[in-house]
N, C-alpha and C. Protein backbone atom coordinates (compact mmCIF):
# COMPACT_ATOMS: atom_id res chain seq x y z
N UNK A 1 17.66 5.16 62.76
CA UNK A 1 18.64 4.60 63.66
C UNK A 1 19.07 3.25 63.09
N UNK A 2 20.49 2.62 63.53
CA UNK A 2 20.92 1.80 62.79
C UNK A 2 21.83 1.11 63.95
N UNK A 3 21.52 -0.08 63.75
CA UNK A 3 22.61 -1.15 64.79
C UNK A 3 23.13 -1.77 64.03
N UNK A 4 24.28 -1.64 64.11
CA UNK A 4 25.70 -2.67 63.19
C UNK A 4 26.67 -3.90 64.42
N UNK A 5 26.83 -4.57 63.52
CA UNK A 5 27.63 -5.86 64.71
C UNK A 5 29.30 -5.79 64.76
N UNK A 6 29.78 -6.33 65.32
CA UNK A 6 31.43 -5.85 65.79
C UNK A 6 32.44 -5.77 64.23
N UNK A 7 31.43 -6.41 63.21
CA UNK A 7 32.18 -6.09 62.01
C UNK A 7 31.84 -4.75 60.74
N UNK A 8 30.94 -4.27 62.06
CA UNK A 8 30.47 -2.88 60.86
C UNK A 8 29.14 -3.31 59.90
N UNK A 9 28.28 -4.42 59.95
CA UNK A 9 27.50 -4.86 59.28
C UNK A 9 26.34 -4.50 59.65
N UNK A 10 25.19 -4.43 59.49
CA UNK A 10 24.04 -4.02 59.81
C UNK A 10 23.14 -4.94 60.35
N UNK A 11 22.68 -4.74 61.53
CA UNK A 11 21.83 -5.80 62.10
C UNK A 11 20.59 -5.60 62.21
N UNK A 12 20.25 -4.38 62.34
CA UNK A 12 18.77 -3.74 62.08
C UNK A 12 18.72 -1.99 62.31
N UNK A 13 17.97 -1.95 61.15
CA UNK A 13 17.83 -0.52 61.07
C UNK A 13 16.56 0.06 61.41
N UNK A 14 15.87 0.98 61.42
CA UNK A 14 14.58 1.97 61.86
C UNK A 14 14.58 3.28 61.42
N UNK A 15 13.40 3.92 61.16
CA UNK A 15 13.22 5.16 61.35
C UNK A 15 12.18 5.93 62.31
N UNK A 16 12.10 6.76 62.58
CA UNK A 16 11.41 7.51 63.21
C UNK A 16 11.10 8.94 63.48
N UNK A 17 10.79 9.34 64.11
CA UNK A 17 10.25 11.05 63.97
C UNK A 17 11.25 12.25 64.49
N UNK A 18 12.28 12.92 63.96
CA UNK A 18 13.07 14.04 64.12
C UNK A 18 13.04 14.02 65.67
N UNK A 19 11.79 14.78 66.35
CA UNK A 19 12.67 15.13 68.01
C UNK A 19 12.86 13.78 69.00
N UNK A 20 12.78 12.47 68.86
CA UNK A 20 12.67 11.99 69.87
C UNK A 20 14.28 11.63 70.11
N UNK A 21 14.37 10.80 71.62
CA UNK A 21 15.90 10.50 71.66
C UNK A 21 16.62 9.57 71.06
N UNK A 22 17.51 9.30 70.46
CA UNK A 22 17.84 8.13 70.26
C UNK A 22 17.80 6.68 71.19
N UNK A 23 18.21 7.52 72.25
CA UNK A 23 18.35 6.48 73.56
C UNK A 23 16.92 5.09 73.20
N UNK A 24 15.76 6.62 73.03
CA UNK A 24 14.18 5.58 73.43
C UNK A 24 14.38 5.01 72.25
N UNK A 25 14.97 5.07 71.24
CA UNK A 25 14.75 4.47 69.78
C UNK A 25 15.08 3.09 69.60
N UNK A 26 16.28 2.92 70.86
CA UNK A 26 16.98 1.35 71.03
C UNK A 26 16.55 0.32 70.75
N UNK A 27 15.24 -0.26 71.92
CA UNK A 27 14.29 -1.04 71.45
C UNK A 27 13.72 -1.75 70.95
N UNK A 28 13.27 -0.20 70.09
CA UNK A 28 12.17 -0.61 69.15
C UNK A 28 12.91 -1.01 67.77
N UNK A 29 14.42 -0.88 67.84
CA UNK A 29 15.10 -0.84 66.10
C UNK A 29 15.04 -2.19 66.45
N UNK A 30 15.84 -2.42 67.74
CA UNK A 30 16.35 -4.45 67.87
C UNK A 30 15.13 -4.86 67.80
N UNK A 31 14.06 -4.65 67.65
CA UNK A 31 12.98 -5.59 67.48
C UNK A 31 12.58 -5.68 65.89
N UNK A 32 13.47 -4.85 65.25
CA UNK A 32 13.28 -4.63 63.67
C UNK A 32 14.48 -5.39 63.60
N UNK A 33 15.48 -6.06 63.99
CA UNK A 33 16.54 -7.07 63.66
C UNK A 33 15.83 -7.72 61.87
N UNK A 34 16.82 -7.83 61.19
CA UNK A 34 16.94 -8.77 60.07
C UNK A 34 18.10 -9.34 60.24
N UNK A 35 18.45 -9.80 61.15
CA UNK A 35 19.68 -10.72 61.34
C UNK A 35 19.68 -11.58 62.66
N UNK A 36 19.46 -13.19 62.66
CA UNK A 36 19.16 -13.96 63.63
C UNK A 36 20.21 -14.00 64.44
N UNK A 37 20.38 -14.19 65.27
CA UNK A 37 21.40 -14.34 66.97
C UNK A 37 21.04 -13.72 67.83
N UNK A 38 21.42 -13.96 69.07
CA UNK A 38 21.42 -13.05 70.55
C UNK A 38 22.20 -12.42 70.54
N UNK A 39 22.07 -11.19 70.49
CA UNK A 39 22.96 -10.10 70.77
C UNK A 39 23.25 -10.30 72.59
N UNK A 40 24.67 -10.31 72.75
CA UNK A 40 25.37 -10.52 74.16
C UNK A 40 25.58 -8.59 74.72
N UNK A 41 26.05 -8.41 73.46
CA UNK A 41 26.65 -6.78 73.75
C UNK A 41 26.14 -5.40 73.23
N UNK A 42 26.07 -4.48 73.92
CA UNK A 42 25.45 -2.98 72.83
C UNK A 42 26.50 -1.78 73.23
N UNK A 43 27.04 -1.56 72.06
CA UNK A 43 28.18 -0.28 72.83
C UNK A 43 27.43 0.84 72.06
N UNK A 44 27.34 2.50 72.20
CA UNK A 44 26.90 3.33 72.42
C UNK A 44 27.39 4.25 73.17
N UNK A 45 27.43 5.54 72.82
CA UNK A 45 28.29 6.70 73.14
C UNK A 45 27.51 6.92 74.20
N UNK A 46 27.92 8.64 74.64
CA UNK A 46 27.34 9.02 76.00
C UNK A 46 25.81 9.49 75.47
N UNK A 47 25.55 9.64 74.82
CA UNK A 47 23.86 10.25 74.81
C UNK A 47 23.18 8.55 75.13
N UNK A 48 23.72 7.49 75.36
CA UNK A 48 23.04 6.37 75.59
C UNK A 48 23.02 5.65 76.86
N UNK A 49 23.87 6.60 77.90
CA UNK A 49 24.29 6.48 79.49
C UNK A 49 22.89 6.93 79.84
N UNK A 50 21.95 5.62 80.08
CA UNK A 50 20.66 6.13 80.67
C UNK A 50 20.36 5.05 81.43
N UNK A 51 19.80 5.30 82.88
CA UNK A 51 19.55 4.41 83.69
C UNK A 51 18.34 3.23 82.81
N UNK A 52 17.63 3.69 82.43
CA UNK A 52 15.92 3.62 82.12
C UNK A 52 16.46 2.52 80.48
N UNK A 53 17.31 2.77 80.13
CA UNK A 53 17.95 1.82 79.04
C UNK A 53 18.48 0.61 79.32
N UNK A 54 19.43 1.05 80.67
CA UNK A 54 20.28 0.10 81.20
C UNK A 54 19.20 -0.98 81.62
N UNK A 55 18.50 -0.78 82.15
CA UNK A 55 17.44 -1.71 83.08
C UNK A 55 16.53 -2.49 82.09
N UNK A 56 16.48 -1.82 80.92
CA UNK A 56 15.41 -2.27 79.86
C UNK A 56 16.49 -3.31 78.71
N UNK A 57 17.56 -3.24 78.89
CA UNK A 57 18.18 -3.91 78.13
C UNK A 57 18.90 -5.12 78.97
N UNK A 58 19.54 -4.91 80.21
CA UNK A 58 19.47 -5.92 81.11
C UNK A 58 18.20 -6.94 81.41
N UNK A 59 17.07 -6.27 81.35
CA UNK A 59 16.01 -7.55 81.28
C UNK A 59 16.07 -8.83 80.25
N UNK A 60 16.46 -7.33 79.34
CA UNK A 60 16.61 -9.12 77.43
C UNK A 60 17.78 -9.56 77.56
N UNK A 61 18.69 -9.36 78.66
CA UNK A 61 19.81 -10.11 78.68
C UNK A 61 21.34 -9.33 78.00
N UNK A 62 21.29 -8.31 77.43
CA UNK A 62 21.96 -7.48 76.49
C UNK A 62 22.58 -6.14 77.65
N UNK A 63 23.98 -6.38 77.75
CA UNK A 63 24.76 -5.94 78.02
C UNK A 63 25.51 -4.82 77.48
N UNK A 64 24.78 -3.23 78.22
CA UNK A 64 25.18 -1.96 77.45
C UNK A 64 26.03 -1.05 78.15
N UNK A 65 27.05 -0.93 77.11
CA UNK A 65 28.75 -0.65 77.14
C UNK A 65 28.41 0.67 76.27
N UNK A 66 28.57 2.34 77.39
CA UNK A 66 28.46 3.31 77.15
C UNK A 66 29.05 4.04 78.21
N UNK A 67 30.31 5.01 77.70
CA UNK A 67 30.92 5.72 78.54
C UNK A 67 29.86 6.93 79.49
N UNK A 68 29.90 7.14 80.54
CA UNK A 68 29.17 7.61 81.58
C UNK A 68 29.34 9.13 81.05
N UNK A 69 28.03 9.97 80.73
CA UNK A 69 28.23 11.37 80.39
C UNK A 69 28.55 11.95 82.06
N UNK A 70 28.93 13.45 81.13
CA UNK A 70 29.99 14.14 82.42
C UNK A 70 29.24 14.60 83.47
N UNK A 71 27.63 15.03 83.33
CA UNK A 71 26.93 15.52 83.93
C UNK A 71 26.39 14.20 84.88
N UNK A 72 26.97 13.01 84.87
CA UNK A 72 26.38 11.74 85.62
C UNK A 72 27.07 12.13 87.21
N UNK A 73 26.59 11.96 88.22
CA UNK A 73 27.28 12.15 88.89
C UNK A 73 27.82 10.81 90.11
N UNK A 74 26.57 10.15 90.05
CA UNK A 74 26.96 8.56 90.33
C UNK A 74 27.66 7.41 89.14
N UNK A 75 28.97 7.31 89.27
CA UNK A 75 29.31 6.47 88.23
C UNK A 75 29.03 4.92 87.75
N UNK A 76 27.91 4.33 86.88
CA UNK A 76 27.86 2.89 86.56
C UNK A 76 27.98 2.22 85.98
N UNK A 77 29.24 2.98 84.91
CA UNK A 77 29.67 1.94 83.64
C UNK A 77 31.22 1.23 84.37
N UNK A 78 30.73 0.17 84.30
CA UNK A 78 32.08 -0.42 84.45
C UNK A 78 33.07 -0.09 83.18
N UNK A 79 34.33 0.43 84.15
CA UNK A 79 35.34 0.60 83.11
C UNK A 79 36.33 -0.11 82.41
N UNK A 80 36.09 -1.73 83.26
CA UNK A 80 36.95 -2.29 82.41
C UNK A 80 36.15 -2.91 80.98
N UNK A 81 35.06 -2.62 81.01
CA UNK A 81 34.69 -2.59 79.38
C UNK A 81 34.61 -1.98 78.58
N UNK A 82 35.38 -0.43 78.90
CA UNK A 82 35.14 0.48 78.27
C UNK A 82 36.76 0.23 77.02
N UNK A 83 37.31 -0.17 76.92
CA UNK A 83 38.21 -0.63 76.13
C UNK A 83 37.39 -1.27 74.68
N UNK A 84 36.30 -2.06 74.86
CA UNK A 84 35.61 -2.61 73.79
C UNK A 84 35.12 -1.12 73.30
N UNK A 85 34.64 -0.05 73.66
CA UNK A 85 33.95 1.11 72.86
C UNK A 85 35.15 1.68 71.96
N UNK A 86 36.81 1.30 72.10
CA UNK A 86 37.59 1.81 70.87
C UNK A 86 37.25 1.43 69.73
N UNK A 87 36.76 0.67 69.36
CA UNK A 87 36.14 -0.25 67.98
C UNK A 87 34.94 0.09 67.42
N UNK A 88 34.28 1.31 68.36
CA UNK A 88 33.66 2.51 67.61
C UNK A 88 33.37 2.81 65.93
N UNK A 89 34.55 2.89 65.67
CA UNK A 89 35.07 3.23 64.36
C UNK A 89 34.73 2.66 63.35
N UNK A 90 34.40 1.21 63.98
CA UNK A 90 33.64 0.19 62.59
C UNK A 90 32.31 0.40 62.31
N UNK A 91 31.39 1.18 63.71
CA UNK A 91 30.30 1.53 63.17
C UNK A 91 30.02 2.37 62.58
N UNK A 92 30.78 3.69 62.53
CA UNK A 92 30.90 5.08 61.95
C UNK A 92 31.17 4.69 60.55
N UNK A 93 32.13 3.61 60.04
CA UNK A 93 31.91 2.98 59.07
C UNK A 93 30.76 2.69 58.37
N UNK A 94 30.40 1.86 58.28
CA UNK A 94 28.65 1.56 58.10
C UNK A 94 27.96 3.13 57.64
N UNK A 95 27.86 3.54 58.93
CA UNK A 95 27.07 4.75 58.48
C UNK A 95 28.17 6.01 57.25
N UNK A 96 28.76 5.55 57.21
CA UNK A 96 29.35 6.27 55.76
C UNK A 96 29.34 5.01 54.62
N UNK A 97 29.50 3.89 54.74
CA UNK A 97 28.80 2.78 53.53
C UNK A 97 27.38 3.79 53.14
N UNK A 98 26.55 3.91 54.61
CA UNK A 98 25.52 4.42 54.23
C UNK A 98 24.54 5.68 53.21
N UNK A 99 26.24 6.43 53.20
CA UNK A 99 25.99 7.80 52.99
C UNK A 99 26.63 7.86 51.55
N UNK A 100 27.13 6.65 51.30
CA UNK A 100 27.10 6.72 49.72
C UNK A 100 25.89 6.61 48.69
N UNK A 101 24.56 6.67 48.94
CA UNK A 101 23.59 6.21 48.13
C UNK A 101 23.29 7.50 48.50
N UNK A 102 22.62 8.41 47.15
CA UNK A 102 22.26 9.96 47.69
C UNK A 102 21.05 9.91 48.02
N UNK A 103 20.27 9.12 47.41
CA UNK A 103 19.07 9.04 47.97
C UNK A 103 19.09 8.70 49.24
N UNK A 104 19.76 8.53 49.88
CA UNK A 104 19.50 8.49 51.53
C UNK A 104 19.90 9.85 51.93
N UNK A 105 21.07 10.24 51.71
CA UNK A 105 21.50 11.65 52.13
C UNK A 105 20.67 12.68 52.11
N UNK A 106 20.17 12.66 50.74
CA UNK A 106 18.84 13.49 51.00
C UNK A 106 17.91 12.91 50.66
N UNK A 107 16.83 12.82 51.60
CA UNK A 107 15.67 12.02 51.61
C UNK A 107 14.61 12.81 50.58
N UNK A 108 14.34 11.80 49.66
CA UNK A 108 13.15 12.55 48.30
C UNK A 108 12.51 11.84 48.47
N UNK A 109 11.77 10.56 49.84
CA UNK A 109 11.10 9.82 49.50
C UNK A 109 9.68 10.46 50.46
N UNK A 110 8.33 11.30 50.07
CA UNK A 110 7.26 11.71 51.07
C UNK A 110 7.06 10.77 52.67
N UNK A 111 7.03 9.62 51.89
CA UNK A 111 6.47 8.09 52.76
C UNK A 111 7.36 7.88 53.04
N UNK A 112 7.58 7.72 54.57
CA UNK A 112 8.70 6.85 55.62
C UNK A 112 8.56 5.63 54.87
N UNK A 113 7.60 4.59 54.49
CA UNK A 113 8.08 3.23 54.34
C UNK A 113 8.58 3.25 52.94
N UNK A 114 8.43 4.30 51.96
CA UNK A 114 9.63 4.52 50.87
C UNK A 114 11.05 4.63 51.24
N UNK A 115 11.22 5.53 52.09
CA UNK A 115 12.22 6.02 52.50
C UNK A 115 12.87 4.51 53.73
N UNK A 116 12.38 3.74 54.23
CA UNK A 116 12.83 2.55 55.26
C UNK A 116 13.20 1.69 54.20
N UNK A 117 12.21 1.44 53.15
CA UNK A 117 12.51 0.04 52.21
C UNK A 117 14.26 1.10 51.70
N UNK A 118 14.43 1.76 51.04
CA UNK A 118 15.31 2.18 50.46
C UNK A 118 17.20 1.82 51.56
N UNK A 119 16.52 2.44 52.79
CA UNK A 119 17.66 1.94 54.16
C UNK A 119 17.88 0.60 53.87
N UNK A 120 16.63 -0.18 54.31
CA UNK A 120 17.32 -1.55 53.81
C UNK A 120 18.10 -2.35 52.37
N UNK A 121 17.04 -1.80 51.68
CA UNK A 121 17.66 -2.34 50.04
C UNK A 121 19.28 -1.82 50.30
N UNK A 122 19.77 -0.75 51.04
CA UNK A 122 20.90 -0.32 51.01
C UNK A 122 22.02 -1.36 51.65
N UNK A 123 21.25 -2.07 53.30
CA UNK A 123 21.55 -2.83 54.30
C UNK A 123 22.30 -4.16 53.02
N UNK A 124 21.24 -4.24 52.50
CA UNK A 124 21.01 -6.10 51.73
C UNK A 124 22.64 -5.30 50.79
N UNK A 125 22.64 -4.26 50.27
CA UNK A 125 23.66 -3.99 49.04
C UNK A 125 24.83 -4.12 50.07
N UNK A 126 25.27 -3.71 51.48
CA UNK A 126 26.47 -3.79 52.29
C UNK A 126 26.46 -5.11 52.51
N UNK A 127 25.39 -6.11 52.69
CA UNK A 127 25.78 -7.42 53.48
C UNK A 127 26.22 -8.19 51.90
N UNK A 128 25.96 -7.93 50.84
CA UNK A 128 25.95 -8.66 50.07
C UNK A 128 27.42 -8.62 49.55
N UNK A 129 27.79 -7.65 49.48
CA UNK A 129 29.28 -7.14 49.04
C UNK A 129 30.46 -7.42 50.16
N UNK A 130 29.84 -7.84 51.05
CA UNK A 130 30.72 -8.77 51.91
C UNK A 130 31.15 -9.44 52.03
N UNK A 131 30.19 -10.44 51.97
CA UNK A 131 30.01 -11.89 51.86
C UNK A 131 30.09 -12.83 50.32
């Protein structure tokens, strides 16, 4: 899993084990941050419309902007922030920066922390070519 900031950059990445949700993965990536600031905002599609998120990310102060899946039947995303989730597109970005290194695409590394150092060394090659 991978959190990028409103410019498509990478703010912290993670891995973890095939079946779990992304949703629960949230977390634990922002606590893997390599990039200092308070995050104010988290936008996220509908697999991330979860009460149990909302409440856990409102505690750290972090404000999560995710269109309400269809099966919700009480509505609680405010919609006038749903205008900030068009900008989508910069993160889908990123994750195709990402998908240029094949060694990520297909993973040849046995060891997750082979395979994590490699995500990042990738992170450091996008922030660097930025800046």
């Amino acid at each position: 899993m991978a959190i990028a900031d409103r410019n498509g950059l990478p703010v912290a990445v993670g891995i973890a084990s095939g079946p779990r949700h992304e949703a629960t993965l949230v977390v634990d990536t922002l606590g893997q941050r390599f990039v200092r600031g308070r995050l104010i905002r988290l936008i996220g599609d509908k697999a991330y419309d979860s009460n149990p998120l909302d409440a856990e990310l409102a505690a750290k102060g972090i404000d999560m902007i995710a269109p309400n899946h269809v099966t919700r039947t009480v509505q609680t995303q405010d919609r006038r922030k749903l205008p900030r989730y068009r900008r989508r597109w910069l993160i889908e970005r990123f994750f195709s920066w990402l998908m240029r290194w094949r060694r990520l695409v297909t993973r040849y590394e046995y060891k997750s922390e082979n395979f994590l150092g490699f995500v990042q060394l990738a992170c450091i090659v996008i922030l660097l070519r930025r800046f």
